[in-house]
Protein backbone atom coordinates (compact mmCIF):
# COMPACT_ATOMS: atom_id res chain seq x y z
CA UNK A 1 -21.05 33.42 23.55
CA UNK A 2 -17.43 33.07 22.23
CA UNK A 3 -17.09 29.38 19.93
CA UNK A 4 -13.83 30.28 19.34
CA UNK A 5 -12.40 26.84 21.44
CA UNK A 6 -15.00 24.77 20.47
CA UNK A 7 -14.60 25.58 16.34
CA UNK A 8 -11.19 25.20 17.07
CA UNK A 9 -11.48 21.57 19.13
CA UNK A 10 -13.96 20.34 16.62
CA UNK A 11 -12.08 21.30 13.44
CA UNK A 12 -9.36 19.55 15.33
CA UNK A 13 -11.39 16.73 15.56
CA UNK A 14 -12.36 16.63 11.96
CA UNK A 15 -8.95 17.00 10.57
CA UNK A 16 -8.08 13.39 12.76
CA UNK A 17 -11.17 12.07 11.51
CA UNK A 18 -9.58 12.74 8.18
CA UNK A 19 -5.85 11.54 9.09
CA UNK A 20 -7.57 8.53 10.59
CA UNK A 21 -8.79 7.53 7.27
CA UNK A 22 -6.48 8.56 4.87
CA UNK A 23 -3.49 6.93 6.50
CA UNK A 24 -4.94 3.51 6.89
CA UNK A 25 -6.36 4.16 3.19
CA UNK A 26 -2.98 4.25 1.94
CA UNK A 27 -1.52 1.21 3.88
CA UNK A 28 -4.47 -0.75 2.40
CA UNK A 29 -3.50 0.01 -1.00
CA UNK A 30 0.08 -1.37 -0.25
CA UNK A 31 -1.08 -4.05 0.75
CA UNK A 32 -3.51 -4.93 -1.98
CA UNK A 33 -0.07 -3.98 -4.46
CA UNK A 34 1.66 -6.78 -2.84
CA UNK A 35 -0.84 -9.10 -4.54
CA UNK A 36 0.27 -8.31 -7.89
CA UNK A 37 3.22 -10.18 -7.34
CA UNK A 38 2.26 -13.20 -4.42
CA UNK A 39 -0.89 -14.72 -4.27
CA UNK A 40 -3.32 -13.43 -1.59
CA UNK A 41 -2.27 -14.09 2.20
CA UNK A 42 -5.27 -14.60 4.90
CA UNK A 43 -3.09 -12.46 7.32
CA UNK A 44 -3.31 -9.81 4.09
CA UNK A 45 -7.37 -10.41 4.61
CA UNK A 46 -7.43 -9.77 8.26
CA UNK A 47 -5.69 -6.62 8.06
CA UNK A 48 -7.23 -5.26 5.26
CA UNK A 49 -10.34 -5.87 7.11
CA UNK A 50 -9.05 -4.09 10.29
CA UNK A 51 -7.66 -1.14 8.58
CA UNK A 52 -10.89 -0.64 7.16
CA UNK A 53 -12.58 -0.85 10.25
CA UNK A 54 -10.11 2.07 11.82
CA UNK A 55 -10.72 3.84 8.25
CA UNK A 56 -14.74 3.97 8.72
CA UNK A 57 -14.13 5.25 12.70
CA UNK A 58 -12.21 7.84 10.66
CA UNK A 59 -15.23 8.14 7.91
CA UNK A 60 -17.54 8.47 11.11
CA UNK A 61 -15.65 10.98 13.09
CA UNK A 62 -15.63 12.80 9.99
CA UNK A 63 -19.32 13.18 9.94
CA UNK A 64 -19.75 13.86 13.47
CA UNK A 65 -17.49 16.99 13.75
CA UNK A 66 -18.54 17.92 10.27
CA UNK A 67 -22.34 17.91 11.40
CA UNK A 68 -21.09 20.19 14.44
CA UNK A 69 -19.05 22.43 12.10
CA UNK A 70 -21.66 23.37 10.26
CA UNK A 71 -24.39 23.95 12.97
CA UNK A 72 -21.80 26.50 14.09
CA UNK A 73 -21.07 28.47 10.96
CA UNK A 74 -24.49 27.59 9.05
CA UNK A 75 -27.09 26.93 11.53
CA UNK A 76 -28.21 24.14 8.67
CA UNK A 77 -29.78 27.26 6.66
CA UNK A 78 -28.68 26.20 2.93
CA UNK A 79 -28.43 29.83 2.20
CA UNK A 80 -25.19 29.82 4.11
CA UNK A 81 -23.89 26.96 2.01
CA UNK A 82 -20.66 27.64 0.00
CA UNK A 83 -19.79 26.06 -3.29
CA UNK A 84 -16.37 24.05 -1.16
CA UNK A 85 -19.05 23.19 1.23
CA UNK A 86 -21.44 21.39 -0.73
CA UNK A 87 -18.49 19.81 -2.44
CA UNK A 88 -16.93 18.80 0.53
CA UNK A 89 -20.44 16.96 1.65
CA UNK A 90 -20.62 15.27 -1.87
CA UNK A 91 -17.30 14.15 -1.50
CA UNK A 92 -18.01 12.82 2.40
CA UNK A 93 -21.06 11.28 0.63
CA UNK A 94 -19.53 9.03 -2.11
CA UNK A 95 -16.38 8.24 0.29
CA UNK A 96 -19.06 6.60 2.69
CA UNK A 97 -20.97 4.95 -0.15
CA UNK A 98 -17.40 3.73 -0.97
CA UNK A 99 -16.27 2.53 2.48
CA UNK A 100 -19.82 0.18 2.74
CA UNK A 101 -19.32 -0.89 -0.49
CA UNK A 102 -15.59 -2.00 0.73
CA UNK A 103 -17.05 -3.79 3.82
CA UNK A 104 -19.81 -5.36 1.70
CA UNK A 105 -17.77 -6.17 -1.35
CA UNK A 106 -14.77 -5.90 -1.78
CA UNK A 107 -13.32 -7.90 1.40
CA UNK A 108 -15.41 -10.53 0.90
CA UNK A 109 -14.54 -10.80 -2.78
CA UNK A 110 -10.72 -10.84 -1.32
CA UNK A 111 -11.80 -13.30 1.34
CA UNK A 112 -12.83 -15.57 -1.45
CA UNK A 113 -9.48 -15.25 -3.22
CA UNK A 114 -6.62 -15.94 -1.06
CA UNK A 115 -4.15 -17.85 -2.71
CA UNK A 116 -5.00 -16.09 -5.97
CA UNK A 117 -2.88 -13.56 -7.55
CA UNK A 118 -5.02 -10.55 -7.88
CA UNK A 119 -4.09 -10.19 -11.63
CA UNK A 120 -5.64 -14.22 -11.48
CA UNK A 121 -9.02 -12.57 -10.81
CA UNK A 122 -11.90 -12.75 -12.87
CA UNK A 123 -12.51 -9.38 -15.23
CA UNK A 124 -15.75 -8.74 -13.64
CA UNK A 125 -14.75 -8.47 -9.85
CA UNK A 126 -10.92 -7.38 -11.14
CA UNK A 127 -12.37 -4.52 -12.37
CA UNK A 128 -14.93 -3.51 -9.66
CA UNK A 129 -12.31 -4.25 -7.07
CA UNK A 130 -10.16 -1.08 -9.36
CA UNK A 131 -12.92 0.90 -9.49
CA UNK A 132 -13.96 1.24 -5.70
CA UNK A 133 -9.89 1.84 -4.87
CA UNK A 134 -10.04 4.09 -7.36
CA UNK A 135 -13.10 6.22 -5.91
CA UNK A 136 -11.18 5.64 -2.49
CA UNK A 137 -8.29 7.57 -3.64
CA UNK A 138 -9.98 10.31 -5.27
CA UNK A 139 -12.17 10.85 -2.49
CA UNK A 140 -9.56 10.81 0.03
CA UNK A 141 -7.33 12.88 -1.76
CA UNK A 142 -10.36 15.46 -2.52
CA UNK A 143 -11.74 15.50 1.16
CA UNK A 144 -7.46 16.46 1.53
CA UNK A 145 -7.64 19.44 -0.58
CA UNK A 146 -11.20 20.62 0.65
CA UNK A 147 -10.11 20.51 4.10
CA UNK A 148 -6.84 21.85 3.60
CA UNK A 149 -6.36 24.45 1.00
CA UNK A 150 -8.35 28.26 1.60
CA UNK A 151 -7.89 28.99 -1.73
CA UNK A 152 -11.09 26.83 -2.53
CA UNK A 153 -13.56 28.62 -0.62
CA UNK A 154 -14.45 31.81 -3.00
CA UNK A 155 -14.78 29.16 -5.72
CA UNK A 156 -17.79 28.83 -7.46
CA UNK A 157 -19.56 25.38 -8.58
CA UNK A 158 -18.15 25.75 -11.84
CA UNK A 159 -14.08 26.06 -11.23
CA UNK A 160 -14.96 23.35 -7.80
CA UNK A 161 -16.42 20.98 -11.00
CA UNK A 162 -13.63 21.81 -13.03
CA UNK A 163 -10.98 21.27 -10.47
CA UNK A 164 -12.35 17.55 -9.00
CA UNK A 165 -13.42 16.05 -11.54
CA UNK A 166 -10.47 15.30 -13.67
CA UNK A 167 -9.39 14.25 -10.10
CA UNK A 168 -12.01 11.28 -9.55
CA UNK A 169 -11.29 10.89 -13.62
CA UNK A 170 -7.78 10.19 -13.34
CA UNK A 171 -8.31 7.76 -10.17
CA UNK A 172 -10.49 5.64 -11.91
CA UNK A 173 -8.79 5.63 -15.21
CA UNK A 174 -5.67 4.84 -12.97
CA UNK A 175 -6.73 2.34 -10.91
CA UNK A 176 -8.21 0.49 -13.97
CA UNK A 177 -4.92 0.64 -15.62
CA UNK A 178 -3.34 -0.43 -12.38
CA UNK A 179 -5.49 -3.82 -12.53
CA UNK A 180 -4.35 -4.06 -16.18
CA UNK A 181 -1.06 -4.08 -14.68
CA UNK A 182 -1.48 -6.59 -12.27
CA UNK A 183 -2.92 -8.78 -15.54
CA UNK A 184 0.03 -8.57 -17.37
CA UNK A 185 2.37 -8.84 -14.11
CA UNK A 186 0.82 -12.72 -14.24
CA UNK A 187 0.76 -13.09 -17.53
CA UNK A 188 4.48 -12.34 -17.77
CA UNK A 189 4.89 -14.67 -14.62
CA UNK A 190 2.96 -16.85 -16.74
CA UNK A 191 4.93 -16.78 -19.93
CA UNK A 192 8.41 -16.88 -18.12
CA UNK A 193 7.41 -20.05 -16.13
CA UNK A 194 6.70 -21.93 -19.20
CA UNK A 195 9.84 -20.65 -21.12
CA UNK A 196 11.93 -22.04 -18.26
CA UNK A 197 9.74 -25.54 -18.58
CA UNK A 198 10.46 -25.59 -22.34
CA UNK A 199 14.47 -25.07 -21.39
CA UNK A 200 14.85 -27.98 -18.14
């Protein structure tokens, strides 16, 4: 029997499973960069919170097409697993760890700060809130490249490990320098406030 139409609608699938969650992804981010500068809004809350639901539908359909991809070209016989496979499921794996953890943690820990700046946040959560956007992004961006560029596949482990992670490296380093940013975005806000105090 010919799969040729139903590879073809179910990697069609997949890749909007992946457009689904990257796009929203993104708009969250700008969102959460508006609080650098303005205090946290509730309206910022309750659309952070439903971008993240349409960004988990996209997680899910991910997993659902993926788990019909690779009955079709695998059969689920690990001896037909590629290197770009098995990095594409770790990567699916941590960016679903990472979308419960945002449902679990990291709205509620922005539900409990509106009016605050998000550079006004305590270190601890500060820098967990960085570190889970920062995962986000490199996941997102390395489910991208898995999906999207051939010239993965005949990769080995090796060049795959040597490829993604200086990728997850530099999105957490960034995003952690990002919420140092935000820091000294209040503290500058801070210090100009009470210069222009000192001069009424």
């Amino acid at each position: 029997m010919d799969n040729t139409l139903l590879l073809d609608t179910v990697r069609a699938g997949h890749l909007i499973g992946l457009a689904i969650g990257f796009g929203p992804a993104i708009c969250a981010d700008v969102i959460v960069a508006k609080s650098f500068f303005r205090p946290i809004l509730k309206r910022d809350v309750a659309l952070l919170k439903w971008l993240h639901r349409i960004v988990f539908g996209g997680v899910v359909l991910l997993w659902v097409t993926g788990l019909i991809l690779l009955q079709i070209r695998t059969g689920f016989d690990l001896a037909n697993f590629s290197p770009k496979l098995m990095t594409k499921i770790f990567v699916v794996v941590l960016l679903t760890g990472n979308a419960v953890a945002i449902g679990i943690y990291a709205l509620p820990r922005f539900d409990d700060h509106v009016g605050v700046q998000f550079g006004r946040i305590d270190p601890p959560t500060l820098i967990n809130l960085s570190l889970i956007a920062g995962l986000s992004v490199s996941c997102w961006l390395s489910a991208l490249a898995l999906g999207v560029f051939t010239l993965l596949k005949p990769l080995p482990y090796v060049a795959l490990q040597a490829i993604f992670t200086p990728v997850f490296m530099v999105g957490l380093t960034g995003a952690l320098l990002v919420g140092l940013v935000a820091v000294l975005i209040v503290r500058a806000g801070s210090g100009q406030e009470m210069r222009l105090r000192h001069s009424v």
